[in-house]
Protein backbone atom coordinates (compact mmCIF):
# COMPACT_ATOMS: atom_id res chain seq x y z
CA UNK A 1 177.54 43.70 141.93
CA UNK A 2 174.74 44.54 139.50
CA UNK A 3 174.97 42.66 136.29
CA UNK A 4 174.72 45.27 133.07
CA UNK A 5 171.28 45.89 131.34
CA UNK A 6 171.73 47.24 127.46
CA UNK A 7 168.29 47.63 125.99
CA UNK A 8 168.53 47.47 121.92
CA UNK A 9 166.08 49.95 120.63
CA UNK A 10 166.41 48.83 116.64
CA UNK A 11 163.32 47.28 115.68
CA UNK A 12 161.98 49.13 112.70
CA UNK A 13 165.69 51.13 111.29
CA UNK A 14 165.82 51.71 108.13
CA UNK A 15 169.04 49.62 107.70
CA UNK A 16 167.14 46.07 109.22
CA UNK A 17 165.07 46.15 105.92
CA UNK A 18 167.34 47.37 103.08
CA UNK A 19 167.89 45.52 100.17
CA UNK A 20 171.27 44.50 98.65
CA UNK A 21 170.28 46.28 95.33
CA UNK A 22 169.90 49.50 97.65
CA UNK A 23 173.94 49.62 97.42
CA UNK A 24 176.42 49.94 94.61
CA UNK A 25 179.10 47.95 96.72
CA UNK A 26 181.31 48.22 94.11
CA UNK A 27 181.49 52.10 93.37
CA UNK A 28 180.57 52.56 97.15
CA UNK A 29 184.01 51.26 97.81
CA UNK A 30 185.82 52.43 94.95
CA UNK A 31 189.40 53.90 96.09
CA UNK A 32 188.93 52.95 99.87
CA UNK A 33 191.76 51.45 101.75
CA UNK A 34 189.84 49.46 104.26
CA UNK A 35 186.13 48.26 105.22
CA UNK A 36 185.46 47.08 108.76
CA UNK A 37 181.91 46.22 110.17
CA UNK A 38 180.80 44.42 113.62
CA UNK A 39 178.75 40.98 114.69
CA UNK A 40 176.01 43.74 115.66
CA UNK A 41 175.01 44.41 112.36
CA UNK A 42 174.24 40.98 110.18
CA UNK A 43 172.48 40.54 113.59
CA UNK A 44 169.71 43.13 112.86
CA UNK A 45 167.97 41.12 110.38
CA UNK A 46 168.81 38.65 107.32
CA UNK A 47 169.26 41.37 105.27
CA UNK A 48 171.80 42.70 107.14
CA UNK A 49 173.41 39.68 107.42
CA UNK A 50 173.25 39.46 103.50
CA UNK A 51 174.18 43.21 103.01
CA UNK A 52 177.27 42.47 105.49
CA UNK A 53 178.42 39.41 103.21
CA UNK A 54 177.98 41.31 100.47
CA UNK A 55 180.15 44.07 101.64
CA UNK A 56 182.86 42.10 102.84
CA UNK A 57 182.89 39.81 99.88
CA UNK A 58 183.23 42.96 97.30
CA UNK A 59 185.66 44.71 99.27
CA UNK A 60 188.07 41.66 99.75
CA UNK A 61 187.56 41.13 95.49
CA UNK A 62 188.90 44.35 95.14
CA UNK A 63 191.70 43.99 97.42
CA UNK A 64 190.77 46.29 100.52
CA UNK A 65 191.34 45.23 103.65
CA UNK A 66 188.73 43.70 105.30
CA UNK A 67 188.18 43.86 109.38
CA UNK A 68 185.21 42.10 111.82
CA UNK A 69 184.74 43.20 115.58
CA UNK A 70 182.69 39.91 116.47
CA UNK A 71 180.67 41.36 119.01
CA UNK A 72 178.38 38.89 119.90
CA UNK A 73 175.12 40.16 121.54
CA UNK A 74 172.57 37.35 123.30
CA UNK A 75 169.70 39.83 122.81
CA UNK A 76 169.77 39.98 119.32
CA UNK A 77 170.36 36.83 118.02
CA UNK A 78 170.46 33.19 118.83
CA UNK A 79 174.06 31.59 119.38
CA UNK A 80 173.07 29.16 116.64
CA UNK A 81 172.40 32.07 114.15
CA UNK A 82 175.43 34.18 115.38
CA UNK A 83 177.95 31.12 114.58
CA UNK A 84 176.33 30.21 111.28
CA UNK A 85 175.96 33.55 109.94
CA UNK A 86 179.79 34.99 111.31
CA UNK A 87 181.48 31.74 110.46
CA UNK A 88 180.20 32.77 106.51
CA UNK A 89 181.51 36.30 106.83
CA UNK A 90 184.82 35.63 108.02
CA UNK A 91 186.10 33.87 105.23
CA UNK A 92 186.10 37.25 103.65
CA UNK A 93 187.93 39.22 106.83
CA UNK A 94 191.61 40.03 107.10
CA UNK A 95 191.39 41.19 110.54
CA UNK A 96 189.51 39.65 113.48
CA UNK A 97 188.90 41.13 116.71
CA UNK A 98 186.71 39.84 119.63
CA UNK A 99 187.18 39.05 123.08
CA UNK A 100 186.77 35.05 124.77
CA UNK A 101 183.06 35.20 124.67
CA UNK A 102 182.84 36.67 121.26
CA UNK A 103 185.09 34.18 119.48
CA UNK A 104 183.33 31.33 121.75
CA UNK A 105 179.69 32.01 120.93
CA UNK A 106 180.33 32.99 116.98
CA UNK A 107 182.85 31.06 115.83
CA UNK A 108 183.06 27.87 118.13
CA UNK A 109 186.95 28.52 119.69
CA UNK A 110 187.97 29.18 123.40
CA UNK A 111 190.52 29.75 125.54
CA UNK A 112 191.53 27.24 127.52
CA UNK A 113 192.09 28.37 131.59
CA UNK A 114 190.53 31.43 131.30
CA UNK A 115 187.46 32.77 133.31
CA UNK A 116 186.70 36.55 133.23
CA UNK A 117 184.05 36.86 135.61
CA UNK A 118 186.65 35.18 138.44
CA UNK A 119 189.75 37.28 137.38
CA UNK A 120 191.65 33.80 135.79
CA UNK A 121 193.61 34.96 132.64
CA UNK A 122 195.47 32.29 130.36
CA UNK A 123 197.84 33.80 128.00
CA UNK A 124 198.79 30.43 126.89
CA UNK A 125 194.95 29.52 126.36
CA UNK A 126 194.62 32.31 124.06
CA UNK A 127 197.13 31.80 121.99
CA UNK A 128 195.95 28.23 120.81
CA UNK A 129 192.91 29.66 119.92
CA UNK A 130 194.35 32.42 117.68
CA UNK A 131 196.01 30.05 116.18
CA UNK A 132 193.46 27.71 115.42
CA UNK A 133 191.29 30.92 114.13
CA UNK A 134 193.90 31.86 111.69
CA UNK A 135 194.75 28.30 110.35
CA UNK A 136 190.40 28.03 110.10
CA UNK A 137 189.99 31.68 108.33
CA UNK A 138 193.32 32.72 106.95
CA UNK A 139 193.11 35.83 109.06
CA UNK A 140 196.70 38.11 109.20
CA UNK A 141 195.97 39.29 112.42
CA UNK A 142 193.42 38.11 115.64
CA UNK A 143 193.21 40.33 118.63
CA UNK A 144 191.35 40.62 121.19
CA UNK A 145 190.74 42.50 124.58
CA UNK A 146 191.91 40.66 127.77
CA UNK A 147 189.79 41.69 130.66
CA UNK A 148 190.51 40.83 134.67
CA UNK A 149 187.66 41.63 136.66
CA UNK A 150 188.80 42.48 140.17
CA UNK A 151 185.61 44.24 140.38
CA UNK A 152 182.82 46.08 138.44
CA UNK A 153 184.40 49.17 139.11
CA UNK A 154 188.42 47.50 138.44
CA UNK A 155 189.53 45.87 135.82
CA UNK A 156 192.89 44.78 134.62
CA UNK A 157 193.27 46.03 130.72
CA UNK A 158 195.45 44.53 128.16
CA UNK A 159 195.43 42.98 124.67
CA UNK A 160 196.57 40.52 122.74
CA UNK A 161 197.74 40.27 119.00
CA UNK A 162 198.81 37.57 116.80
CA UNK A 163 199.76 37.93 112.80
CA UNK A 164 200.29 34.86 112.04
CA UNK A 165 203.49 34.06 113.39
CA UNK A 166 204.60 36.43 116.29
CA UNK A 167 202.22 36.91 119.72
CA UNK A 168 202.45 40.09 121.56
CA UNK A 169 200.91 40.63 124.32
CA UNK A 170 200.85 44.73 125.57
CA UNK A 171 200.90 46.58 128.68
CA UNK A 172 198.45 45.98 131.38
CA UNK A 173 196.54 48.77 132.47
CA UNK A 174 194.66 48.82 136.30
CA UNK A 175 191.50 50.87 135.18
CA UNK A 176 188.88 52.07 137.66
CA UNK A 177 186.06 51.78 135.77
CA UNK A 178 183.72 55.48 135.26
CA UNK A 179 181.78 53.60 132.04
CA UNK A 180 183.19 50.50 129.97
CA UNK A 181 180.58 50.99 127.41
CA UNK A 182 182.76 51.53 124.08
CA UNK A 183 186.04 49.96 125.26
CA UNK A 184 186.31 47.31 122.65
CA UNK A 185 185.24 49.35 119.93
CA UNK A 186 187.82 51.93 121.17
CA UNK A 187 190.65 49.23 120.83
CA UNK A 188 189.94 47.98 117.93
CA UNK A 189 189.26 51.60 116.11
CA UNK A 190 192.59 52.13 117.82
CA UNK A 191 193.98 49.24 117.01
CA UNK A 192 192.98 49.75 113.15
CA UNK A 193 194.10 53.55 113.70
CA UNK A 194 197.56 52.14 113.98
CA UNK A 195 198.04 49.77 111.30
CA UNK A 196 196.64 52.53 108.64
CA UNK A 197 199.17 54.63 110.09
CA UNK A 198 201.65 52.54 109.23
CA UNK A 199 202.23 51.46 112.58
CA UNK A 200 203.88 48.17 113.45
CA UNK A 201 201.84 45.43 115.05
CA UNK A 202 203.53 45.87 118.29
CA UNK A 203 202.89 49.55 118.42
CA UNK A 204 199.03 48.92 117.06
CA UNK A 205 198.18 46.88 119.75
CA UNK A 206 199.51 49.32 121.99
CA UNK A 207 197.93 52.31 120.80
CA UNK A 208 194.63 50.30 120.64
CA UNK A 209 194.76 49.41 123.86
CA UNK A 210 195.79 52.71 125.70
CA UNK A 211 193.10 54.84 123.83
CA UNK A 212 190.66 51.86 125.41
CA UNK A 213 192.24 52.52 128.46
CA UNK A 214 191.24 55.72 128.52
CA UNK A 215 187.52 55.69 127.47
CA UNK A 216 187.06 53.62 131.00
CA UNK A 217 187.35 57.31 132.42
CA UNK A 218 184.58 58.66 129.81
CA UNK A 219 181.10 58.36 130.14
CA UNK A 220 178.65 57.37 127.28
CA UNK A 221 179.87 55.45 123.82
CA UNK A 222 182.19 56.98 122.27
CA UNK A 223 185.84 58.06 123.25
CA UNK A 224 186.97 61.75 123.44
CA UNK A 225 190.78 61.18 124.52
CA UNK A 226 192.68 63.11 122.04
CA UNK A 227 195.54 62.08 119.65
CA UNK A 228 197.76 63.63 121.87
CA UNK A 229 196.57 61.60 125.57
CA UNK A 230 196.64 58.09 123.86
CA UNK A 231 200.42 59.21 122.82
CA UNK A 232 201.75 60.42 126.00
CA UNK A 233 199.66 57.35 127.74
CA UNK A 234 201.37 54.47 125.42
CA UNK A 235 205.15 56.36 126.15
CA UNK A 236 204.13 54.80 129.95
CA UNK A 237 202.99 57.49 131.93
CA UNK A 238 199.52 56.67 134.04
CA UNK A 239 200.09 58.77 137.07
CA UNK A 240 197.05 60.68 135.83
C-alpha cells in the first residue's frame, strides 16, 4: 500500500511575502459573520503566520466568529514551529477542527487508544482530549474527522463534535476510497455550512460529515456533490 506523495509548489506566492500593512483587517471584515483560515497558511512563511494572527485577532475584537482547520503539514514546517505558532492563534478561534495527528503535532493533545494507520478507534480517547482543548483555548466547539483505515482504498468515515458540554458522535460511513484529497476540508466547510445555517450541532456534524463522505467518490480537491446529494445522503440512504 503506497504511502501518499503531496508535493507543495508555494515557494515564491505572492501571499508568503505580504505585509500586514498590505490589509485593512478591519474594513476587510467589516459586516462579515464569520472568518475561518487553516494550519496551511501561517505555515507559508512568518508573515503569514503574522497576517493569520492578525486576522483572527481583529475578527474575534469585532465579534465574528472565528474558525481554524489545524491541518498540520510535515513538509512545510517543523513540529516545533507548527505548535508554537498554532498554540498563539488559537486563543483567538471559536471553532477548532483537526483530526488526531493535527491536534497532536500543533497543539500537544492526543487521543488516548487510538491508532489510524491499524484501524483502532477510541471514542473515549477523544473525548478527553476535546475536553482538555476547550478547557486550554475556550473553544465552543472541537471536531474532528475519525478515520478507520481498513485499507487505502476503505475507510470507515465519521466525526466527532463537542460544544462544550454535549459529545456527539455521527453516522459512520464505509467509503471506498476514488480520491480522499479534500475530505477534511469538505467536513469542516460542511460542518461550518451547517452552523451558519442555523443548524443544530447534531445536524452540523452530520451534514459535515456526509458531504465528506461523498467527495471520497470525486476526484481532485474540491467537492462537487450538490446541496441536494448531501441532503438525501444525511436522511440515511447510501445504497448509491
Amino acid at each position: 500500500m503506497r504511502a501518499s506523495q503531496v508535493i507543495y509548489d508555494r515557494a515564491g506566492a505572492s501571499i508568503a511575502s505580504a505585509e500586514i500593512s498590505d490589509f485593512d483587517f478591519d474594513k476587510i471584515l467589516d459586516g462579515a459573520a464569520w472568518f475561518h483560515t487553516t494550519g496551511i497558511t501561517p505555515a507559508l512563511s512568518d508573515k503569514c503566520a503574522a497576517l493569520a494572527e492578525t486576522a483572527l485577532k481583529t475578527a474575534k475584537e469585532k465579534g465574528i466568529t472565528t474558525s481554524i482547520d489545524l491541518n498540520y503539514r510535515k513538509k512545510l514546517w517543523s513540529k516545533e514551529k507548527a505548535r508554537e505558532v498554532m498554540t498563539r492563534l488559537c486563543r483567538h478561534v471559536d471553532i477548532c477542527i483537526g483530526n488526531e495527528e493535527d491536534a497532536e503535532t500543533a497543539l500537544g493533545f492526543k487521543p488516548e487508544g487510538t491508532d489510524v494507520t491499524k484501524g483502532e478507534l477510541n471514542v473515549e480517547g477523544y473525548k478527553a482530549m476535546f475536553k482538555q482543548m476547550a478547557e486550554k483555548f475556550g473553544f465552543k466547539y472541537v471536531a474532528s474527522t475519525l478515520r478507520e483505515s481498513h485499507s487505502a482504498s476503505d475507510n470507515g468515515w465519521s466525526a466527532l463534535v463537542y460544544d462544550g458540554k454535549d459529545f456527539y458522535h455521527t453516522r459512520q460511513y464505509e467509503v471506498r476510497i476514488v480520491d480522499r484529497v479534500g475530505s477534511g476540508d469538505s467536513f469542516a466547510s460542511g460542518f461550518i455550512y451547517g452552523l451558519v445555517t442555523g443548524m443544530s450541532m447534531k445536524d452540523a456534524a452530520e451534514f459535515g460529515v456526509a458531504a465528506s463522505a461523498l467527495k471520497h467518490t470525486i476526484p481532485g480537491d474540491l467537492n462537487h456533490a450538490t446541496l441536494n446529494e448531501v441532503k438525501e445522503l444525511m436522511k440515511g440512504d447510501a445504497s448509491g
